[in-house]
Protein backbone atom coordinates (compact mmCIF):
# COMPACT_ATOMS: atom_id res chain seq x y z
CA UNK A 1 -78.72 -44.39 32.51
CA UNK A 2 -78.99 -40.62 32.77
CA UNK A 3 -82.28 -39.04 34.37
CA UNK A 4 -84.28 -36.71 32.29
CA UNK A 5 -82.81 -33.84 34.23
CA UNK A 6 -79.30 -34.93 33.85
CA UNK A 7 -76.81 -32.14 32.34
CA UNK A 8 -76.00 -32.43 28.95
CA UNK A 9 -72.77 -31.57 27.52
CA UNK A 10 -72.49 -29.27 24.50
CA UNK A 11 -69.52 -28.72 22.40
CA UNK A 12 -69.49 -25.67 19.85
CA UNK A 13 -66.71 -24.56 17.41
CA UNK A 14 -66.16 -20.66 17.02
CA UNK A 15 -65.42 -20.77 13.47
CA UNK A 16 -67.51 -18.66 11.44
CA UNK A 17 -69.64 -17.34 14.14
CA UNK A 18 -69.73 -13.62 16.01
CA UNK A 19 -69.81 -13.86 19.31
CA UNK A 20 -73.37 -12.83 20.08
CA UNK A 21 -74.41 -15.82 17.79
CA UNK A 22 -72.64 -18.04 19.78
CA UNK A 23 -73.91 -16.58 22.49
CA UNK A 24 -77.72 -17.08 21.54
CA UNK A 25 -76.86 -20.66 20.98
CA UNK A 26 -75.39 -21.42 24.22
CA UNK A 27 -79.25 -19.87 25.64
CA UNK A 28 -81.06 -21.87 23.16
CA UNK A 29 -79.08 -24.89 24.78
CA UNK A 30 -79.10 -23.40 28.42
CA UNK A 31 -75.47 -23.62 28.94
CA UNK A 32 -74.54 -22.16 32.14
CA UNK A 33 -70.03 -22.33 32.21
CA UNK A 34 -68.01 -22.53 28.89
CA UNK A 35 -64.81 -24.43 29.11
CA UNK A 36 -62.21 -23.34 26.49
CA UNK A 37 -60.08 -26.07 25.81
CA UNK A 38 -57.94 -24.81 23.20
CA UNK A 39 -54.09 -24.63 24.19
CA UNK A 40 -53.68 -20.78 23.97
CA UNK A 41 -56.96 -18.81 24.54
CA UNK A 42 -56.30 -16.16 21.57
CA UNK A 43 -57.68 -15.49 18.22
CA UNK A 44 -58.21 -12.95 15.44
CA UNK A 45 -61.72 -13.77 15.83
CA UNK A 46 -63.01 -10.43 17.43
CA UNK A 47 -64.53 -11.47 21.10
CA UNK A 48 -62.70 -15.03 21.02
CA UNK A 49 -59.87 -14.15 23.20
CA UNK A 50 -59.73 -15.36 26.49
CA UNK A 51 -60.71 -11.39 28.04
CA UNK A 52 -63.33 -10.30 25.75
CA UNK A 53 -65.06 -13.59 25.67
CA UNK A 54 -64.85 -14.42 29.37
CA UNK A 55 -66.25 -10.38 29.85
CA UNK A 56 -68.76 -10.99 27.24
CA UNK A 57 -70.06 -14.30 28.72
CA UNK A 58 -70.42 -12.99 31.82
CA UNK A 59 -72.22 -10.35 30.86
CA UNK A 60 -74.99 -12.68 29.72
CA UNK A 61 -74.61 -14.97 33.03
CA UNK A 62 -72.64 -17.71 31.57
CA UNK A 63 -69.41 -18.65 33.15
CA UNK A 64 -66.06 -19.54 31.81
CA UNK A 65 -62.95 -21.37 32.49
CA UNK A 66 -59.93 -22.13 30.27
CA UNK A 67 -58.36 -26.11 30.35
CA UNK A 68 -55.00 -25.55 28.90
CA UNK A 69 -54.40 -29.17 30.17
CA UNK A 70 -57.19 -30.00 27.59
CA UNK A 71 -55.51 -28.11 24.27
CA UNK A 72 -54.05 -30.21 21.46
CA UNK A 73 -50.30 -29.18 21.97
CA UNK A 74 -48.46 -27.17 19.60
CA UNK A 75 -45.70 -29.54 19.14
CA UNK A 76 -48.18 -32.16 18.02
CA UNK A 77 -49.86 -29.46 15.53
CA UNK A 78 -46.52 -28.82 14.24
CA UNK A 79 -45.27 -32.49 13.87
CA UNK A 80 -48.35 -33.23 12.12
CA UNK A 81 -48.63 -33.67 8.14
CA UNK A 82 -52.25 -33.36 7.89
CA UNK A 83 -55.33 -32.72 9.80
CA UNK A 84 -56.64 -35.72 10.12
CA UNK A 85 -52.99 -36.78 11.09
CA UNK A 86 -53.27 -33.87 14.01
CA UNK A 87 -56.09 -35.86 15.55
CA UNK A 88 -54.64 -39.12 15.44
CA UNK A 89 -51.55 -37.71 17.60
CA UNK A 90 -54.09 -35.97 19.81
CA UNK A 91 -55.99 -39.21 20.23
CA UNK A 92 -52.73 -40.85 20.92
CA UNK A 93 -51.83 -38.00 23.44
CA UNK A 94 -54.43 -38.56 25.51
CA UNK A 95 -53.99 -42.28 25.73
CA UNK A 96 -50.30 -41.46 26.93
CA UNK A 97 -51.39 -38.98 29.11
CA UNK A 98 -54.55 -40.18 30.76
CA UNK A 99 -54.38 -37.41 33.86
CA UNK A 100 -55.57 -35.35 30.72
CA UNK A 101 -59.36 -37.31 30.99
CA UNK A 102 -58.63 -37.43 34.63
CA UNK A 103 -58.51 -33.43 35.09
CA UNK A 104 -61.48 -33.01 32.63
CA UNK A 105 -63.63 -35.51 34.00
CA UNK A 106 -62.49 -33.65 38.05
CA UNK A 107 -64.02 -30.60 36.44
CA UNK A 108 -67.00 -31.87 34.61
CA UNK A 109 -68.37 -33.98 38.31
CA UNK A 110 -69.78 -30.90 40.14
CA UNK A 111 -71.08 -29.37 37.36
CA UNK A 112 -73.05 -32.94 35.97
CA UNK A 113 -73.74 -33.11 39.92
CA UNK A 114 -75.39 -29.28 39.82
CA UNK A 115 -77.23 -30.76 36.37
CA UNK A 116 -75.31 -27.82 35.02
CA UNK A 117 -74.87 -27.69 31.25
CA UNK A 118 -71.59 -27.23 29.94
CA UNK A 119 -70.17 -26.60 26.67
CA UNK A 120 -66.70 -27.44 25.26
CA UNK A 121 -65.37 -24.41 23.32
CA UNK A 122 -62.37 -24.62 20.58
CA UNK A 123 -61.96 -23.52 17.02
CA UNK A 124 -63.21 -25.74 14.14
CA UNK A 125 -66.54 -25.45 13.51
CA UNK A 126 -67.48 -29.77 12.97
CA UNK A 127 -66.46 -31.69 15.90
CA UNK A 128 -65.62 -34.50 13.84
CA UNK A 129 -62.80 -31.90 12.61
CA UNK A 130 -61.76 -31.27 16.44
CA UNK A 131 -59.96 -32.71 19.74
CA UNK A 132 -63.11 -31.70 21.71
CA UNK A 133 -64.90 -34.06 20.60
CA UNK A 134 -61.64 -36.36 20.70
CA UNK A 135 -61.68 -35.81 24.51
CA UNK A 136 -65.32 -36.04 24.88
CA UNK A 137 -65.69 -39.45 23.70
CA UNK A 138 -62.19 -40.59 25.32
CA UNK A 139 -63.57 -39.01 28.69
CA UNK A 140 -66.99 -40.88 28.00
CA UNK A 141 -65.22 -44.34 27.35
CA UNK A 142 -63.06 -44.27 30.52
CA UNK A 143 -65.16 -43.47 32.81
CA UNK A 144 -68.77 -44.98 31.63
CA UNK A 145 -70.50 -41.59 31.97
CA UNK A 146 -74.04 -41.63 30.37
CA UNK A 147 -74.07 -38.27 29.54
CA UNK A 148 -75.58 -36.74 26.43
CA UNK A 149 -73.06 -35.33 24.39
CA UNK A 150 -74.35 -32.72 21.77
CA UNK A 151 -72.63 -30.78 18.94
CA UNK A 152 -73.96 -27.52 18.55
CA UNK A 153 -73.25 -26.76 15.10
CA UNK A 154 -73.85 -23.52 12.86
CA UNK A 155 -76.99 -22.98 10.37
CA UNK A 156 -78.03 -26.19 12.55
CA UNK A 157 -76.98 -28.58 9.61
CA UNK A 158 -73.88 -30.85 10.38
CA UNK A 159 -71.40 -31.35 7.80
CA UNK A 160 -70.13 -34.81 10.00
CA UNK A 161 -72.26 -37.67 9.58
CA UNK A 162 -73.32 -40.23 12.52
CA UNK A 163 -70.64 -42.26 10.61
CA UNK A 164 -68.13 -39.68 11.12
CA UNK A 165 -68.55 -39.33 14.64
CA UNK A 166 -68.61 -43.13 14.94
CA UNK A 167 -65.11 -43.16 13.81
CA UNK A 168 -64.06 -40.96 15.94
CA UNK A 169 -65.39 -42.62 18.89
CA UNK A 170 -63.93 -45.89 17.60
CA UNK A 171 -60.46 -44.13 17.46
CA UNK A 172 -60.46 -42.74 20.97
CA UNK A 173 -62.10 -45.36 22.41
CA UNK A 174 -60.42 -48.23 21.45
């Protein structure tokens, strides 16, 4: 069981937001380090590169660190015929590759030691829609971390439902 002044762990798609939005909510959540874990840190999204957004964090005292072990590999977003297929393959990636939850969860230690939130940075704006949350809930199963894991989502509404999520979990962690 976690103690009431245990980390949390965010997670927080880009999509749609500016990056002084997404800023503000990583200080409404008190996140301290952002870990990209997109493949290639680049996009047209003005201040979502890996520069600009690592200069613009750190102007406002919030670290960051790209995992490019973490990304969901181009050859799997290319082989895919759908989305939803996308994930699947990414689920089944990180069974096949489990030094993938190893890394993450080598990162993640000192900072949940430091009670140091974290956030989880990629594109898609639901988590349900991303590998974030796909590694999340992989990373939670294998190692039996009781960490909270929260979704920051935009206009504070979720389009997932608990049900959603619950799939997801059942996918990775089965």
């Amino acid at each position: 069981m976690k103690s009431p002044s245990a980390a949390s762990i965010f997670s927080c798609g880009y999509q749609l937001r500016t990056l002084p939005s997404f800023i503000e909510h990583l200080h409404q959540a008190d996140v301290k380090i952002v870990l990209d874990v997109r493949e290639t840190p680049w996009s047209y999204r003005p201040g979502f590169s890996a520069k600009p957004l690592r200069e613009g964090l750190a102007a406002e005292g919030i670290g960051y660190e790209h995992a490019r072990y973490a990304g969901n590999p181009k050859a799997i977003r290319k082989q895919a015929d759908s989305h939803q297929h996308c994930l699947e393959l990414y689920a089944d990636h990180l069974e096949q590759y489990p030094d993938i939850v190893t890394q993450f969860d080598q990162w993640i230690q000192p900072h949940l030691a430091q009670h140091t939130n974290v956030c989880l940075l990629c594109y898609e704006r639901h988590p349900a829609d991303c590998h974030r949350a796909y590694l999340l809930y992989r990373w939670q199963n294998v190692t039996g971390h009781d960490v909270s894991i929260i979704h920051l989502d935009p206009e504070g509404a979720p389009r997932f439902t608990n049900q959603d999520l619950t799939a997801v979990q059942a996918l990775v962690c089965a």
